[in-house]
Protein backbone atom coordinates (compact mmCIF):
# COMPACT_ATOMS: atom_id res chain seq x y z
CA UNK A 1 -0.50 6.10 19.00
CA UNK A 2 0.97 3.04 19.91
CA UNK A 3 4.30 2.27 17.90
CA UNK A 4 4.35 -1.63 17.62
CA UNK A 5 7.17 -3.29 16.62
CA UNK A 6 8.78 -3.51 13.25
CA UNK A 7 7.76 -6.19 10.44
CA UNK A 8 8.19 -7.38 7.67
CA UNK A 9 5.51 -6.67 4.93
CA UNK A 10 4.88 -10.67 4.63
CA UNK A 11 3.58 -10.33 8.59
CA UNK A 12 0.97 -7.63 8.03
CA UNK A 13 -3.05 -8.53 8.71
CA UNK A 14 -5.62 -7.63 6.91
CA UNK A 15 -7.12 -4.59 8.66
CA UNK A 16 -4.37 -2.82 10.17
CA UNK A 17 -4.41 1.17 10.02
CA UNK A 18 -2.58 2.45 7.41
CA UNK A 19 -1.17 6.14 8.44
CA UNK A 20 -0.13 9.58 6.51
CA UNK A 21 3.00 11.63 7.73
CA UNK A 22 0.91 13.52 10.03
CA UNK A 23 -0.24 10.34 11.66
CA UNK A 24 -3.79 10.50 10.83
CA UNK A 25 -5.17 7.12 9.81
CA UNK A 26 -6.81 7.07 5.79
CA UNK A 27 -7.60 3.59 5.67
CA UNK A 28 -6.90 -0.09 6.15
CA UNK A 29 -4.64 -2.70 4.59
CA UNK A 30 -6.69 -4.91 2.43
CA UNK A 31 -3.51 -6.72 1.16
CA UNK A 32 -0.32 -6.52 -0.26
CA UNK A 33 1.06 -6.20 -3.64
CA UNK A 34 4.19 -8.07 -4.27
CA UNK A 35 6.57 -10.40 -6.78
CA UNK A 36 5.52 -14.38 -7.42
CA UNK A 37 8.04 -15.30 -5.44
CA UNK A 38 6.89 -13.22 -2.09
CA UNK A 39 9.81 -11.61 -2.14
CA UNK A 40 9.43 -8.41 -2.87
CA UNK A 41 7.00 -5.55 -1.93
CA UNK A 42 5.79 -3.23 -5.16
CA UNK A 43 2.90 -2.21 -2.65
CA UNK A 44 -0.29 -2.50 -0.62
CA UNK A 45 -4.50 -1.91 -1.31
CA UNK A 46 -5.73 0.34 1.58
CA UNK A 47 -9.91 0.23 2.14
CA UNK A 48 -10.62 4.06 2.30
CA UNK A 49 -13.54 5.81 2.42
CA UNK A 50 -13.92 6.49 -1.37
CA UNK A 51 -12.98 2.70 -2.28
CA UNK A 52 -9.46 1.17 -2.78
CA UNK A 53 -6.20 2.84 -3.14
CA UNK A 54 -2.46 1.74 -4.46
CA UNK A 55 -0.09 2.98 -1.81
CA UNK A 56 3.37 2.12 -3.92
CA UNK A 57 6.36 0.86 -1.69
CA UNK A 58 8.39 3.79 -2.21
CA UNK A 59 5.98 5.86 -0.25
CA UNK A 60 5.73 3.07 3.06
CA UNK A 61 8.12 4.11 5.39
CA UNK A 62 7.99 1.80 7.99
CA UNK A 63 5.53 -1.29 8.99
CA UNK A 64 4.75 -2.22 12.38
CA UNK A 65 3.00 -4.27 14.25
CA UNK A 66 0.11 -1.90 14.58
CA UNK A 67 0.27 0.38 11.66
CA UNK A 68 1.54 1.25 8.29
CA UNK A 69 3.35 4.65 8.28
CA UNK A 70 3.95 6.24 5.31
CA UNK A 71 5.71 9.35 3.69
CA UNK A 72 2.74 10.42 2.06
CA UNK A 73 0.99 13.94 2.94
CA UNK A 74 -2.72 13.99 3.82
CA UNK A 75 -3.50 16.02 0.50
CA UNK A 76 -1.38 12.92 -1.12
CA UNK A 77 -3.68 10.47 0.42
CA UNK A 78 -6.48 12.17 -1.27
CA UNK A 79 -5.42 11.20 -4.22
CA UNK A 80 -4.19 7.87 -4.80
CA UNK A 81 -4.71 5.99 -7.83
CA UNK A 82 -8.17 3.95 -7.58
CA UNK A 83 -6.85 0.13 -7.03
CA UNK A 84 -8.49 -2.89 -9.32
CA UNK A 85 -10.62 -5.12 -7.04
CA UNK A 86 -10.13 -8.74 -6.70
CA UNK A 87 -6.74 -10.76 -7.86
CA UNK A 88 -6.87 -9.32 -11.18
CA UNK A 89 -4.62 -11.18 -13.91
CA UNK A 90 -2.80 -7.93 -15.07
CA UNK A 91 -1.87 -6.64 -11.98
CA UNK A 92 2.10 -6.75 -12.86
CA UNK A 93 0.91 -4.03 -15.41
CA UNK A 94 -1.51 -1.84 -13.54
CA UNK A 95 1.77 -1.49 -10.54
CA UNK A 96 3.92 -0.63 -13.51
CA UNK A 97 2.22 1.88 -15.09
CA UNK A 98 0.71 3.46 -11.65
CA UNK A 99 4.33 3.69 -10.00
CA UNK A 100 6.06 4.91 -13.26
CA UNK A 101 3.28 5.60 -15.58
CA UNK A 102 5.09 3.03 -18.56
CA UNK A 103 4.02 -0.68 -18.96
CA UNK A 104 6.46 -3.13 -17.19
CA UNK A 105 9.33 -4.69 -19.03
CA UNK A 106 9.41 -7.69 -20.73
């Protein structure tokens, strides 16, 4: 598998492999998650086979320009929380309460 060179999350495309620790590709980026501002990353929707996923930040290791590695087991990748579909106006909660299971701070 080709390595690619590191970037930043703003640089990713849609459609780039997103990767487990083994290196075994479970999906695609659909798009990233992150503040108003653009500055910074809670996390990224990945097209799977059994719809879209929340991969939270903590569990991207490293992005490239070929691939999004992450920390996560293929077991883990199994089961990632379901991700809501289209720009949807609560989204600050949903990455709250899927990263730390409480609603976000006011």
């Amino acid at each position: 598998m080709e390595e690619g060179r590191p970037v930043a999350y703003t640089a990713l495309g849609r459609g780039t492999p997103v990767v487990s620790r083994s290196g075994r590709a479970f999906g695609t980026l659909d798009r990233v998650l992150d503040d108003d501002k653009g500055l910074i990353l809670h996390g990224i929707i990945v097209r799977t086979g059994q719809g879209p996923r929340f991969v939270a930040r903590d569990s991207i290791e490293r992005m490239t320009t070929t691939h999004v590695y992450c920390s996560l087991t293929d077991e883990q990748t199994r089961n990632l929380p379901q991700a809501p579909s289209g720009r949807h106006p609560g989204i600050r909660s949903w990455i709250s309460r899927a990263t730390t299971g409480r609603p976000p701070k006011t």
